[in-house]
PDB file of N, CA and C in Angstrom:
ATOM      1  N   UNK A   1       0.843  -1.187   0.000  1.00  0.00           N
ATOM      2  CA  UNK A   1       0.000   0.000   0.000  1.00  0.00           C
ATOM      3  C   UNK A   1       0.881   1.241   0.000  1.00  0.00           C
ATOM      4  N   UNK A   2       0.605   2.183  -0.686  1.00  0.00           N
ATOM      5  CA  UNK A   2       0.973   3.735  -0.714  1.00  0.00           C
ATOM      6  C   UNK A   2       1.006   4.698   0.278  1.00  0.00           C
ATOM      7  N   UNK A   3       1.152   5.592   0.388  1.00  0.00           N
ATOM      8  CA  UNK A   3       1.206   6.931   1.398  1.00  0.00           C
ATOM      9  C   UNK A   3       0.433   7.865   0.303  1.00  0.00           C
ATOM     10  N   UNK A   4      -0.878   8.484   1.069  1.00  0.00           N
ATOM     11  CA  UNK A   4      -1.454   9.305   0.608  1.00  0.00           C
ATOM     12  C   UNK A   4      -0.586  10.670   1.549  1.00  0.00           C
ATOM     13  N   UNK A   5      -0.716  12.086   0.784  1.00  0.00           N
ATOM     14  CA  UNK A   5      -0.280  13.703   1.798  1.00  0.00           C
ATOM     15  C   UNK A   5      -1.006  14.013   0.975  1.00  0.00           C
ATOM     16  N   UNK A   6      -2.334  15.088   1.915  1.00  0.00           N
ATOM     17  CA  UNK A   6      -2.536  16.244   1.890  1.00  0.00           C
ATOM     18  C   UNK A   6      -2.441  17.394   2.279  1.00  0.00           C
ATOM     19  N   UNK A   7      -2.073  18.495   2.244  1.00  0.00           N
ATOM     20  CA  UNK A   7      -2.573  19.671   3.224  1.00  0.00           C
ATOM     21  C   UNK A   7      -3.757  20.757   3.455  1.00  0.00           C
ATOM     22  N   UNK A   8      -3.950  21.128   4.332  1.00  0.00           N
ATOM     23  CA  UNK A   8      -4.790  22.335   4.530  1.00  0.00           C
ATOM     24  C   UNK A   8      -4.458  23.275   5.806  1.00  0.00           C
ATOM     25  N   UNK A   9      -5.025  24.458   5.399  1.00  0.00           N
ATOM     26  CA  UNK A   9      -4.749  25.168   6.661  1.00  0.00           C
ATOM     27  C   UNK A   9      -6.130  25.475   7.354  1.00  0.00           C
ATOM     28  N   UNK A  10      -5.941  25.386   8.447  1.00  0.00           N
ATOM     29  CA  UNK A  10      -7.161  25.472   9.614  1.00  0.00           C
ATOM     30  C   UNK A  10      -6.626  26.462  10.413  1.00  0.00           C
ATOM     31  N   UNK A  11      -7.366  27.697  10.003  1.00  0.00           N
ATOM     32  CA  UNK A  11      -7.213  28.754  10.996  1.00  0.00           C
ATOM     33  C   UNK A  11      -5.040  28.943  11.243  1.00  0.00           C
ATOM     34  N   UNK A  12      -4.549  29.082  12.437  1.00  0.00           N
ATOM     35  CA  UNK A  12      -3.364  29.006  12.236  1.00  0.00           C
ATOM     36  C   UNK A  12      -2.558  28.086  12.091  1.00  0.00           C
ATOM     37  N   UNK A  13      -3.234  26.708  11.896  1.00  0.00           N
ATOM     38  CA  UNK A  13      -2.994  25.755  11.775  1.00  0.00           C
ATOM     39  C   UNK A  13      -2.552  24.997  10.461  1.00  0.00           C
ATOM     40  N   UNK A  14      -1.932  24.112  10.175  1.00  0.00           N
ATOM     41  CA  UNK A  14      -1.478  23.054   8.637  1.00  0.00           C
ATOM     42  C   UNK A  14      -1.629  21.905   9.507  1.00  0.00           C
ATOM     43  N   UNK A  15      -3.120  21.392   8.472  1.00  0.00           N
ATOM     44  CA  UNK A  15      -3.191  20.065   8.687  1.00  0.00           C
ATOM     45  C   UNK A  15      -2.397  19.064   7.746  1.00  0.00           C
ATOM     46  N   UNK A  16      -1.847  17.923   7.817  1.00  0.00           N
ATOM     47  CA  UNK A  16      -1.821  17.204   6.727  1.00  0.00           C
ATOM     48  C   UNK A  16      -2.526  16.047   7.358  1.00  0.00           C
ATOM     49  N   UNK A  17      -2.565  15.540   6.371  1.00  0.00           N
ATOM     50  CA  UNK A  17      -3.675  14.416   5.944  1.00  0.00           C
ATOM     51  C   UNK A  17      -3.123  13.039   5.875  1.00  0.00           C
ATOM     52  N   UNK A  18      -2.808  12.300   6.083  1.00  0.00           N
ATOM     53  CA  UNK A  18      -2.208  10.839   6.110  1.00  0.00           C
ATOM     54  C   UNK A  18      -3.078   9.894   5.870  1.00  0.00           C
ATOM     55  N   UNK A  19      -2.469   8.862   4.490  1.00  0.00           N
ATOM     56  CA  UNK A  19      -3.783   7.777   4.197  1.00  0.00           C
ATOM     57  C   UNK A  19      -2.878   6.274   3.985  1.00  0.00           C
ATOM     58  N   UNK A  20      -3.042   5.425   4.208  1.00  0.00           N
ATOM     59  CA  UNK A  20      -2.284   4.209   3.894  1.00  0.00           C
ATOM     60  C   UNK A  20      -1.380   3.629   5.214  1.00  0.00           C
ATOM     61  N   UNK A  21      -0.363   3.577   4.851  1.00  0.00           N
ATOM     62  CA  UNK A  21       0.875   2.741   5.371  1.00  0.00           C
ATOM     63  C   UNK A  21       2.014   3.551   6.042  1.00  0.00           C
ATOM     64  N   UNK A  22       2.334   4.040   7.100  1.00  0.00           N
ATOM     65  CA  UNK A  22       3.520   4.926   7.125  1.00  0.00           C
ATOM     66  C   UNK A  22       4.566   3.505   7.584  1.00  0.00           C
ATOM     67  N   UNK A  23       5.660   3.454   7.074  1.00  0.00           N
ATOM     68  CA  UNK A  23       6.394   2.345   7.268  1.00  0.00           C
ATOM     69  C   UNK A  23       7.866   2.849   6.461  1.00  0.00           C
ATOM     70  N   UNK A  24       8.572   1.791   6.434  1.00  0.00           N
ATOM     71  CA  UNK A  24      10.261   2.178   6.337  1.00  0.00           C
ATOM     72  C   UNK A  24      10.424   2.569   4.479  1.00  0.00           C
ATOM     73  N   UNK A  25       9.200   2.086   3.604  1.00  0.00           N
ATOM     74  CA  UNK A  25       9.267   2.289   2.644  1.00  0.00           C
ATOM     75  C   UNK A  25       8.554   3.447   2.080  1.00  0.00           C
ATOM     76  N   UNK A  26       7.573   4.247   3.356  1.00  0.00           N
ATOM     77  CA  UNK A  26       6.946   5.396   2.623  1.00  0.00           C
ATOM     78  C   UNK A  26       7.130   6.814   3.492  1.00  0.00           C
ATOM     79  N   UNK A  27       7.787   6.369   4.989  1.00  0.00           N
ATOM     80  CA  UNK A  27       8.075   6.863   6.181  1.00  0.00           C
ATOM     81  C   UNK A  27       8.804   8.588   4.673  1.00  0.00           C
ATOM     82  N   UNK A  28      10.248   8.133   4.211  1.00  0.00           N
ATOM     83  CA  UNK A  28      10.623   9.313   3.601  1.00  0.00           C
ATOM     84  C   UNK A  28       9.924  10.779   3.306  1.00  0.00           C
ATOM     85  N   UNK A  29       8.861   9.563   2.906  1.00  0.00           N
ATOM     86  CA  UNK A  29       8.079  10.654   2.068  1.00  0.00           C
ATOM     87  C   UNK A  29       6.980  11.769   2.624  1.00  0.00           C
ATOM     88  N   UNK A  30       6.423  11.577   3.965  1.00  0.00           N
ATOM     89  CA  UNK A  30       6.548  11.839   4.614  1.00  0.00           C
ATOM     90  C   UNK A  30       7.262  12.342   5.332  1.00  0.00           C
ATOM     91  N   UNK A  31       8.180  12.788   5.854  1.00  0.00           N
ATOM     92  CA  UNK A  31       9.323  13.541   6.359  1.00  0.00           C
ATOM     93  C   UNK A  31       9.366  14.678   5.408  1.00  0.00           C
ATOM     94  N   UNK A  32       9.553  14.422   4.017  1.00  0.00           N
ATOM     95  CA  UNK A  32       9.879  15.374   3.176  1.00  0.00           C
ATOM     96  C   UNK A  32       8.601  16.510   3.108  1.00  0.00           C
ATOM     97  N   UNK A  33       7.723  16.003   3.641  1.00  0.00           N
ATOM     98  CA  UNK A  33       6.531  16.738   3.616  1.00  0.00           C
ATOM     99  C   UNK A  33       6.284  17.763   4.392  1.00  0.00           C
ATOM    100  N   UNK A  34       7.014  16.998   5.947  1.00  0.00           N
ATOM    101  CA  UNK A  34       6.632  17.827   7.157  1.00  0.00           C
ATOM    102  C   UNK A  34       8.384  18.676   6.594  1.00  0.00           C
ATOM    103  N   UNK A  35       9.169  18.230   6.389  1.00  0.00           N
ATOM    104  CA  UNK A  35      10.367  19.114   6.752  1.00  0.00           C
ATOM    105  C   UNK A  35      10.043  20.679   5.790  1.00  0.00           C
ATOM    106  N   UNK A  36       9.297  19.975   4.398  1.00  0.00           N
ATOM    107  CA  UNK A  36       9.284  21.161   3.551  1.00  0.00           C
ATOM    108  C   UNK A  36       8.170  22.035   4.187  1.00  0.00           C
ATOM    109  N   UNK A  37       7.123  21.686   5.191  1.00  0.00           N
ATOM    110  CA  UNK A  37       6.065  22.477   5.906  1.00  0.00           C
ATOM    111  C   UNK A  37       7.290  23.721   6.767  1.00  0.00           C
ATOM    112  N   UNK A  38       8.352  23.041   7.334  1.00  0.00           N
ATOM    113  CA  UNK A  38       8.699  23.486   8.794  1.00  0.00           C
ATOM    114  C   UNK A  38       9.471  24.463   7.277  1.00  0.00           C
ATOM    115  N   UNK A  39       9.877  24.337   6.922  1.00  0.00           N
ATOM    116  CA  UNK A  39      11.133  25.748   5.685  1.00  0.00           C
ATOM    117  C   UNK A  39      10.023  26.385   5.410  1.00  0.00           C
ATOM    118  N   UNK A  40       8.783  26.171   5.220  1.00  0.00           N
ATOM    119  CA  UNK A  40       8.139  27.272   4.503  1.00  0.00           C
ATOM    120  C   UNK A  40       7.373  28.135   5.649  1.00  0.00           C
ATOM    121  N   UNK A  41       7.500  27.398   6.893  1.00  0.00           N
ATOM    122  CA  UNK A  41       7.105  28.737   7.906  1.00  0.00           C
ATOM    123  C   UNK A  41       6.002  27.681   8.624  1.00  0.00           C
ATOM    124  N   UNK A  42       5.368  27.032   8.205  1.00  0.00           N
ATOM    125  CA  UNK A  42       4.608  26.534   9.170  1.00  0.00           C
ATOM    126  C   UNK A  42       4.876  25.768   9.925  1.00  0.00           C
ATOM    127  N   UNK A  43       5.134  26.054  11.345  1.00  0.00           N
ATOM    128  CA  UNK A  43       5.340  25.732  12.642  1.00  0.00           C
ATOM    129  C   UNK A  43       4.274  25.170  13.949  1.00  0.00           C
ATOM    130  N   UNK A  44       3.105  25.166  13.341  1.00  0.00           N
ATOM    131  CA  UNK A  44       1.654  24.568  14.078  1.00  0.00           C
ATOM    132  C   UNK A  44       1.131  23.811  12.658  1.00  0.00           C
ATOM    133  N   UNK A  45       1.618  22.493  13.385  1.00  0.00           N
ATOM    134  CA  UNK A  45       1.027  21.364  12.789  1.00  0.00           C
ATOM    135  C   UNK A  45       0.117  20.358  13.023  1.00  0.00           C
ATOM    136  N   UNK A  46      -0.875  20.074  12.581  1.00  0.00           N
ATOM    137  CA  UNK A  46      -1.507  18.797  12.839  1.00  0.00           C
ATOM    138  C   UNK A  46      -1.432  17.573  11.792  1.00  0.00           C
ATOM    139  N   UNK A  47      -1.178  16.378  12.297  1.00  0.00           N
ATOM    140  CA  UNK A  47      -1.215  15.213  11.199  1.00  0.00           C
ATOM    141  C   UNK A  47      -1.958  14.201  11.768  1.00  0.00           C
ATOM    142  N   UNK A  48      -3.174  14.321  10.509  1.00  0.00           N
ATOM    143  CA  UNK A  48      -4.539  13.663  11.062  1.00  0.00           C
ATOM    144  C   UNK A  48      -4.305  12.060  10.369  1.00  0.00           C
ATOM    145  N   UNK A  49      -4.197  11.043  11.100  1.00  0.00           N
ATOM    146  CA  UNK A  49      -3.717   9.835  10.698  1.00  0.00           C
ATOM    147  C   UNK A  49      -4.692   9.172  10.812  1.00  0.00           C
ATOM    148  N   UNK A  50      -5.964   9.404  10.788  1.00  0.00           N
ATOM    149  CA  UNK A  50      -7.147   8.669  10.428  1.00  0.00           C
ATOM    150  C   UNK A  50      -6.915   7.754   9.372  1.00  0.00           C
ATOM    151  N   UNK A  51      -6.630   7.709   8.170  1.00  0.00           N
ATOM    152  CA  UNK A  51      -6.517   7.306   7.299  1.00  0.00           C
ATOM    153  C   UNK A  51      -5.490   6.555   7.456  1.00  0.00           C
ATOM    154  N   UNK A  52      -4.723   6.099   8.496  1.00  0.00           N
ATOM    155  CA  UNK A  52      -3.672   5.668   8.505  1.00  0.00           C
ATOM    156  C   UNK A  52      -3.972   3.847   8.972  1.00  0.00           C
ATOM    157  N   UNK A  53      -3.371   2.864   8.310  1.00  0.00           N
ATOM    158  CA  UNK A  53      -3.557   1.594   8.237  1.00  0.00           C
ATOM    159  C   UNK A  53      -2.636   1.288   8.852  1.00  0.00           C
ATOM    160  N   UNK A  54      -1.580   1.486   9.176  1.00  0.00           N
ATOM    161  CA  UNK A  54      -0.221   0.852   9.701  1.00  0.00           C
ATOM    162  C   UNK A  54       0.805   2.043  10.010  1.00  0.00           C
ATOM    163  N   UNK A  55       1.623   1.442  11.090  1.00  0.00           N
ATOM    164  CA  UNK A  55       2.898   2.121  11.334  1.00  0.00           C
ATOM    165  C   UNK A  55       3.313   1.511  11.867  1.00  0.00           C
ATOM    166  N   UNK A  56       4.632   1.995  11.880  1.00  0.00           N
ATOM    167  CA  UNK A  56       5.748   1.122  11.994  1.00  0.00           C
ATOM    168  C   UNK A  56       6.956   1.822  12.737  1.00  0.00           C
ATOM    169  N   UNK A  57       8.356   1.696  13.161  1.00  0.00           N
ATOM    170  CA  UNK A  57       9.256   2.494  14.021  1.00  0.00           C
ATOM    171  C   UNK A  57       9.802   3.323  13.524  1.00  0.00           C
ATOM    172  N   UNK A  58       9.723   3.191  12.100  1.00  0.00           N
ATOM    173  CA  UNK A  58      10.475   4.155  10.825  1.00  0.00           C
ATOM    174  C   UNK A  58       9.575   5.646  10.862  1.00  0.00           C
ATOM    175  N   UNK A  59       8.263   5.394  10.857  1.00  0.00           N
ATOM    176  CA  UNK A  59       7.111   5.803  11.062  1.00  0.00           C
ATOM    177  C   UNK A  59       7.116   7.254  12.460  1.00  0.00           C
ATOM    178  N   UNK A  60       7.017   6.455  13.214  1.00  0.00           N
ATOM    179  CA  UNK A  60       7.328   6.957  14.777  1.00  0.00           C
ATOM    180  C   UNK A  60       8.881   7.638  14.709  1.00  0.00           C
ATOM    181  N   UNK A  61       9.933   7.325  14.420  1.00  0.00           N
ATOM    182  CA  UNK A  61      10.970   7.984  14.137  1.00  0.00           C
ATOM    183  C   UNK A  61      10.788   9.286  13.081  1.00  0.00           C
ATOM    184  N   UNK A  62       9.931   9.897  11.798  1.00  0.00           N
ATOM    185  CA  UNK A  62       9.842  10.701  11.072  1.00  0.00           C
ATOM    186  C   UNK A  62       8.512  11.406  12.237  1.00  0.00           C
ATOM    187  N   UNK A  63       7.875  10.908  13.163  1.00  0.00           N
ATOM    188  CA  UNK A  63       6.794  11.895  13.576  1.00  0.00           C
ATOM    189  C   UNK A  63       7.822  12.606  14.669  1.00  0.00           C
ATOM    190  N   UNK A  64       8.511  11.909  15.302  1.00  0.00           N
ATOM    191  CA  UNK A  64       9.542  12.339  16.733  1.00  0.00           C
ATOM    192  C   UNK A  64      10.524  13.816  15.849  1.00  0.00           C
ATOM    193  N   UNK A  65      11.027  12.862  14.576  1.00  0.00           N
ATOM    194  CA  UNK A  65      11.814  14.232  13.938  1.00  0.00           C
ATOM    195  C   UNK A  65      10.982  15.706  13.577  1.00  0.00           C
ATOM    196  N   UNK A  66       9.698  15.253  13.440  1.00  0.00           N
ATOM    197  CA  UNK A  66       9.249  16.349  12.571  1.00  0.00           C
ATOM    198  C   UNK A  66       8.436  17.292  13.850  1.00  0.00           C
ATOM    199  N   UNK A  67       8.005  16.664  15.425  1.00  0.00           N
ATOM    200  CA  UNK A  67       8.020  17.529  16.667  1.00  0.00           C
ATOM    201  C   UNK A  67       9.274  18.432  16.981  1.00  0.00           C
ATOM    202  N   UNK A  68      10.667  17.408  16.926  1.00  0.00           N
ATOM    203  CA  UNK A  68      11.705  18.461  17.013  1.00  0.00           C
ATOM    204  C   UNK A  68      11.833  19.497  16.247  1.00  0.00           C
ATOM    205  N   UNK A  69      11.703  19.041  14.799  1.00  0.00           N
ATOM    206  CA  UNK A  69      11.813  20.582  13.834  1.00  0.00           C
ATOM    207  C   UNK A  69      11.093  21.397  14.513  1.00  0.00           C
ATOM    208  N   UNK A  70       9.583  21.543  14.622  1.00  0.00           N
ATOM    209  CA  UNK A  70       8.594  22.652  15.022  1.00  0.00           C
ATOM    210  C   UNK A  70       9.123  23.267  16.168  1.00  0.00           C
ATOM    211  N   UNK A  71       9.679  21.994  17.510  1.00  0.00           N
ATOM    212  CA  UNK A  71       9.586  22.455  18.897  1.00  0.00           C
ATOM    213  C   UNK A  71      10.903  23.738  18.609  1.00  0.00           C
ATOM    214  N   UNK A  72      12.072  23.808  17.655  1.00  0.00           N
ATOM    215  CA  UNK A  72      13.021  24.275  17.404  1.00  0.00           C
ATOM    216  C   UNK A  72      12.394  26.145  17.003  1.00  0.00           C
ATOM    217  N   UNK A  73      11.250  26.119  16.486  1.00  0.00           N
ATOM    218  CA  UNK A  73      10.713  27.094  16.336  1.00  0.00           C
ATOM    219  C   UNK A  73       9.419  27.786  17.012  1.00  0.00           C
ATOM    220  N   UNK A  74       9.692  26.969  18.209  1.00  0.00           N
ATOM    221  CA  UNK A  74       8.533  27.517  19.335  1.00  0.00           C
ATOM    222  C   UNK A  74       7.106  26.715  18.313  1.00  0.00           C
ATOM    223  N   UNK A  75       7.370  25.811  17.878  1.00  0.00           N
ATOM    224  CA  UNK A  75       5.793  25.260  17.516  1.00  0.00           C
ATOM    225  C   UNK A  75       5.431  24.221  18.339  1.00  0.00           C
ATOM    226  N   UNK A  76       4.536  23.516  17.302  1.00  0.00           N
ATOM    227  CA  UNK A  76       3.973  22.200  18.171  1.00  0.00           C
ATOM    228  C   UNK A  76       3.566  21.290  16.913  1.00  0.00           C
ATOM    229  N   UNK A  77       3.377  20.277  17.461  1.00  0.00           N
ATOM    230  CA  UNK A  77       3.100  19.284  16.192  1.00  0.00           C
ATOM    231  C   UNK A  77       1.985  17.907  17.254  1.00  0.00           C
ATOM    232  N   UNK A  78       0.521  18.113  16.751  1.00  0.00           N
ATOM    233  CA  UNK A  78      -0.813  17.026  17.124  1.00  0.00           C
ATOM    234  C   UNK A  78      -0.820  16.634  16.518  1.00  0.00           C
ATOM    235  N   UNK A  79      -1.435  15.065  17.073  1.00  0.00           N
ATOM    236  CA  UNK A  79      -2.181  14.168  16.308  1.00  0.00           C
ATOM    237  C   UNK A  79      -3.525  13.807  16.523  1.00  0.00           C
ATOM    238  N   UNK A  80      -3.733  13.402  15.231  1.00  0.00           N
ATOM    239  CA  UNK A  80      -5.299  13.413  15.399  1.00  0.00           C
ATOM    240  C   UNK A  80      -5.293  11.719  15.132  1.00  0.00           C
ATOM    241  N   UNK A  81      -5.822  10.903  16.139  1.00  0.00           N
ATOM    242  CA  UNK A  81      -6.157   9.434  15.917  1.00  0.00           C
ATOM    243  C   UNK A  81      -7.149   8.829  16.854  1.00  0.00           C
ATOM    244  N   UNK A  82      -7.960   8.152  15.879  1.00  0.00           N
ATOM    245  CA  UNK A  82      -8.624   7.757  16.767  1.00  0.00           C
ATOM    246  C   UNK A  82      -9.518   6.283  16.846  1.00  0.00           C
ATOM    247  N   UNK A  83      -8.204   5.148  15.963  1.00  0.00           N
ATOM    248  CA  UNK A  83      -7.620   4.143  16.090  1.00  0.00           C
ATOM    249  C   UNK A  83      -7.303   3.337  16.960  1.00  0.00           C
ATOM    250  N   UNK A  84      -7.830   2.238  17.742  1.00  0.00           N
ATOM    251  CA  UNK A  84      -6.898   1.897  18.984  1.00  0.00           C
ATOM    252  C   UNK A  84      -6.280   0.818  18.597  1.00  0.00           C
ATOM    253  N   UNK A  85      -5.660   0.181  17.190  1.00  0.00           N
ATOM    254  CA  UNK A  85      -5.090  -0.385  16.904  1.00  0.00           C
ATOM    255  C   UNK A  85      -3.474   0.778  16.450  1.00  0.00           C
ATOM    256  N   UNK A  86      -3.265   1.711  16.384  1.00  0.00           N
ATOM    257  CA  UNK A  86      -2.130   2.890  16.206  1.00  0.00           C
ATOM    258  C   UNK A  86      -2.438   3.628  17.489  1.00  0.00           C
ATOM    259  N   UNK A  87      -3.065   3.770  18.259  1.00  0.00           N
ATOM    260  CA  UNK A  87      -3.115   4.625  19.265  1.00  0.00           C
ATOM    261  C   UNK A  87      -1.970   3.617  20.839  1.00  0.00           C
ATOM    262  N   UNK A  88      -2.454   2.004  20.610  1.00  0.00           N
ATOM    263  CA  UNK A  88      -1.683   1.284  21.209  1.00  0.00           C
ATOM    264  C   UNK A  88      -0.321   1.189  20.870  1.00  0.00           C
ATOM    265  N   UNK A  89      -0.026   1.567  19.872  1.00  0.00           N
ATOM    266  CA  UNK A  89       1.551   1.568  19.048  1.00  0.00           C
ATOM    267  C   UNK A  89       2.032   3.113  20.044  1.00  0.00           C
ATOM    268  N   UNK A  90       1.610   4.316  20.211  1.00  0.00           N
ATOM    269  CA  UNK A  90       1.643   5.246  20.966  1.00  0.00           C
ATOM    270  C   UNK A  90       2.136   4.958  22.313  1.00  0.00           C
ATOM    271  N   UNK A  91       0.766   3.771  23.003  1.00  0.00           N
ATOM    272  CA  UNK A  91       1.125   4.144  24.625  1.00  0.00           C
ATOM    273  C   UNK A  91       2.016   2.816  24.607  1.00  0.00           C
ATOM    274  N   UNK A  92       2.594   2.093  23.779  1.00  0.00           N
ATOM    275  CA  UNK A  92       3.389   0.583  24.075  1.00  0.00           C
ATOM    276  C   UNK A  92       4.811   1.998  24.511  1.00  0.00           C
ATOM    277  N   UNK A  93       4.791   2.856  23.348  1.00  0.00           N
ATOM    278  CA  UNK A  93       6.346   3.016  23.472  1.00  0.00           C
ATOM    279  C   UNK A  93       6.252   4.463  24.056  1.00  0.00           C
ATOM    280  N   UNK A  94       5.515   4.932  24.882  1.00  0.00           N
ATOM    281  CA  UNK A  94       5.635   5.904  25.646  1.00  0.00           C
ATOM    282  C   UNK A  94       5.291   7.309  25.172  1.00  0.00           C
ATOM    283  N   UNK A  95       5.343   7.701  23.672  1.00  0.00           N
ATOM    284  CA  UNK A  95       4.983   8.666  22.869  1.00  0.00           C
ATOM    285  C   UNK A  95       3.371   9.531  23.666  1.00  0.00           C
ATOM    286  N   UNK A  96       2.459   9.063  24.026  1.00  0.00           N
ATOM    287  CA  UNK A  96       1.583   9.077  24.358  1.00  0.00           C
ATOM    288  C   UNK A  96       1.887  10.836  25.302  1.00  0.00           C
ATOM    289  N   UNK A  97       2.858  10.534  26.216  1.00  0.00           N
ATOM    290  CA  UNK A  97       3.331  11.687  26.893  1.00  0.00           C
ATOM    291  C   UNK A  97       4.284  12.275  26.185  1.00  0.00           C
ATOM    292  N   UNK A  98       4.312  12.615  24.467  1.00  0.00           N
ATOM    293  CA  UNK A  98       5.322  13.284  23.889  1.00  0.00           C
ATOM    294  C   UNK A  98       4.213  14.294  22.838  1.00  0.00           C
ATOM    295  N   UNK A  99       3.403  13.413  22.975  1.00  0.00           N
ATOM    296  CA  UNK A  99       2.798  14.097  21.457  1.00  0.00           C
ATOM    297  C   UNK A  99       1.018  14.343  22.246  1.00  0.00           C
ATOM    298  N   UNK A 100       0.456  15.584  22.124  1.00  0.00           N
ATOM    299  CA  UNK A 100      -0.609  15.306  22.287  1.00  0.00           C
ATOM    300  C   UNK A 100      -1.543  14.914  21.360  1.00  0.00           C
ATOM    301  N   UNK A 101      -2.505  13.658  21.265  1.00  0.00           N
ATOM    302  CA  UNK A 101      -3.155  13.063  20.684  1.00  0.00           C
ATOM    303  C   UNK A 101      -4.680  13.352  20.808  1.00  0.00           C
ATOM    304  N   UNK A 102      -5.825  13.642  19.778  1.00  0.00           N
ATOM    305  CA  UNK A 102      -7.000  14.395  19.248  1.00  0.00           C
ATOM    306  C   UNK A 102      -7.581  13.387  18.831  1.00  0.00           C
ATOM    307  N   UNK A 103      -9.058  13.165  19.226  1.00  0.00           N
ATOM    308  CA  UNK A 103     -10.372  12.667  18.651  1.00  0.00           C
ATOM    309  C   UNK A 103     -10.511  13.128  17.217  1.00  0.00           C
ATOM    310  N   UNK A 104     -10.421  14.174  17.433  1.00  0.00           N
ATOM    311  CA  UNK A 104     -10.676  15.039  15.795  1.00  0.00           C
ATOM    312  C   UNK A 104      -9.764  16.204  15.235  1.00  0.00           C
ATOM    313  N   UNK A 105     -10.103  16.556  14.238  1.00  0.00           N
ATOM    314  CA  UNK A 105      -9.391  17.893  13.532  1.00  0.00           C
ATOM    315  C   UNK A 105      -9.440  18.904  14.326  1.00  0.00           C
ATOM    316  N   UNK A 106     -10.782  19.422  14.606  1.00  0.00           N
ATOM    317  CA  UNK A 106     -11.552  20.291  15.261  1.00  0.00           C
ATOM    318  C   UNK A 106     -11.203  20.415  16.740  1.00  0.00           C
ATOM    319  N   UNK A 107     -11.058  19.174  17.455  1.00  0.00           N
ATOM    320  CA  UNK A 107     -10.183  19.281  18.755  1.00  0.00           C
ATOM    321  C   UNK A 107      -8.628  19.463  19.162  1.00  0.00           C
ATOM    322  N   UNK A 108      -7.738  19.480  17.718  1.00  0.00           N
ATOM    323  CA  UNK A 108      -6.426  19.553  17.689  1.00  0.00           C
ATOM    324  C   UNK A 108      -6.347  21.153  17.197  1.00  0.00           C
ATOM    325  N   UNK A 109      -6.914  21.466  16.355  1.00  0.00           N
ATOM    326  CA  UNK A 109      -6.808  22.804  15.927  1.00  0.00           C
ATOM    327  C   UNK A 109      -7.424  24.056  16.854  1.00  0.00           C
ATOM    328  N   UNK A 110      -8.416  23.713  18.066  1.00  0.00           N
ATOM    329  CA  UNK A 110      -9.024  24.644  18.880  1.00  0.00           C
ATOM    330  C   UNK A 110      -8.206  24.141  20.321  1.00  0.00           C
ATOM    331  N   UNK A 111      -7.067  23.244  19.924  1.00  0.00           N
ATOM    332  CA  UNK A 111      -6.537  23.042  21.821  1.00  0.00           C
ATOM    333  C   UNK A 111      -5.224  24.599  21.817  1.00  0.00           C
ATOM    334  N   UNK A 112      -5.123  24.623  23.144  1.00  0.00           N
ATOM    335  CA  UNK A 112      -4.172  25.757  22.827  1.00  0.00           C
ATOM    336  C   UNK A 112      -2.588  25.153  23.455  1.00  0.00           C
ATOM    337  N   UNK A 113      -2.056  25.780  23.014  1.00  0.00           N
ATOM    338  CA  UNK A 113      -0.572  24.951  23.517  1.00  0.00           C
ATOM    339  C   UNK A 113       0.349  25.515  25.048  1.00  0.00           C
TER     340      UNK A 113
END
């Protein structure tokens, strides 16, 4: 399976959109997404992984990098999941207390940091 990216902006917010597989073969591509978000200025991110079928450590390693980019510029970087087959991949490896995690779009984009 593929890696779907979209974006949008919500208020001061850039959502992207995640659909498929994030794993060691699509993880890149991804990265390249969020890194080219963080150069072009957007620093409040959300990545809504609804759409998301799988992950993997490659996966979790490009979301950890792409919090540091933002945190480097006073941002923040949510997730929106609401999966408890990927949400357990979260609290196995402790992330859970790294990243704050959203029911919805609408609850990641109106939390304040």
């Amino acid at each position: 399976m593929d890696l779907s990216l979209s974006t949008r902006t919500v208020g001061d917010r850039t959502v992207v959109e995640v659909g498929g597989e994030i794993d060691v073969y699509t993880a890149p591509k991804l990265r390249e997404q969020l890194v080219e978000l963080v150069n072009d200025g957007s620093y409040h991110l959300v990545v809504d992984m609804e759409g998301v079928d799988f992950l993997d450590s490659t996966g979790l390693g490009v979301l950890v990098g792409g919090l540091k980019r933002v945190r480097a510029h006073e941002g923040s970087l949510r997730l929106v999941c609401n999966q408890e087959r990927i949400l357990k991949i979260f609290r196995i490896t402790g992330l859970t207390k790294v990243f704050p995690i959203h029911n919805s779009v609408d609850d990641a984009v109106q939390a304040t940091d």
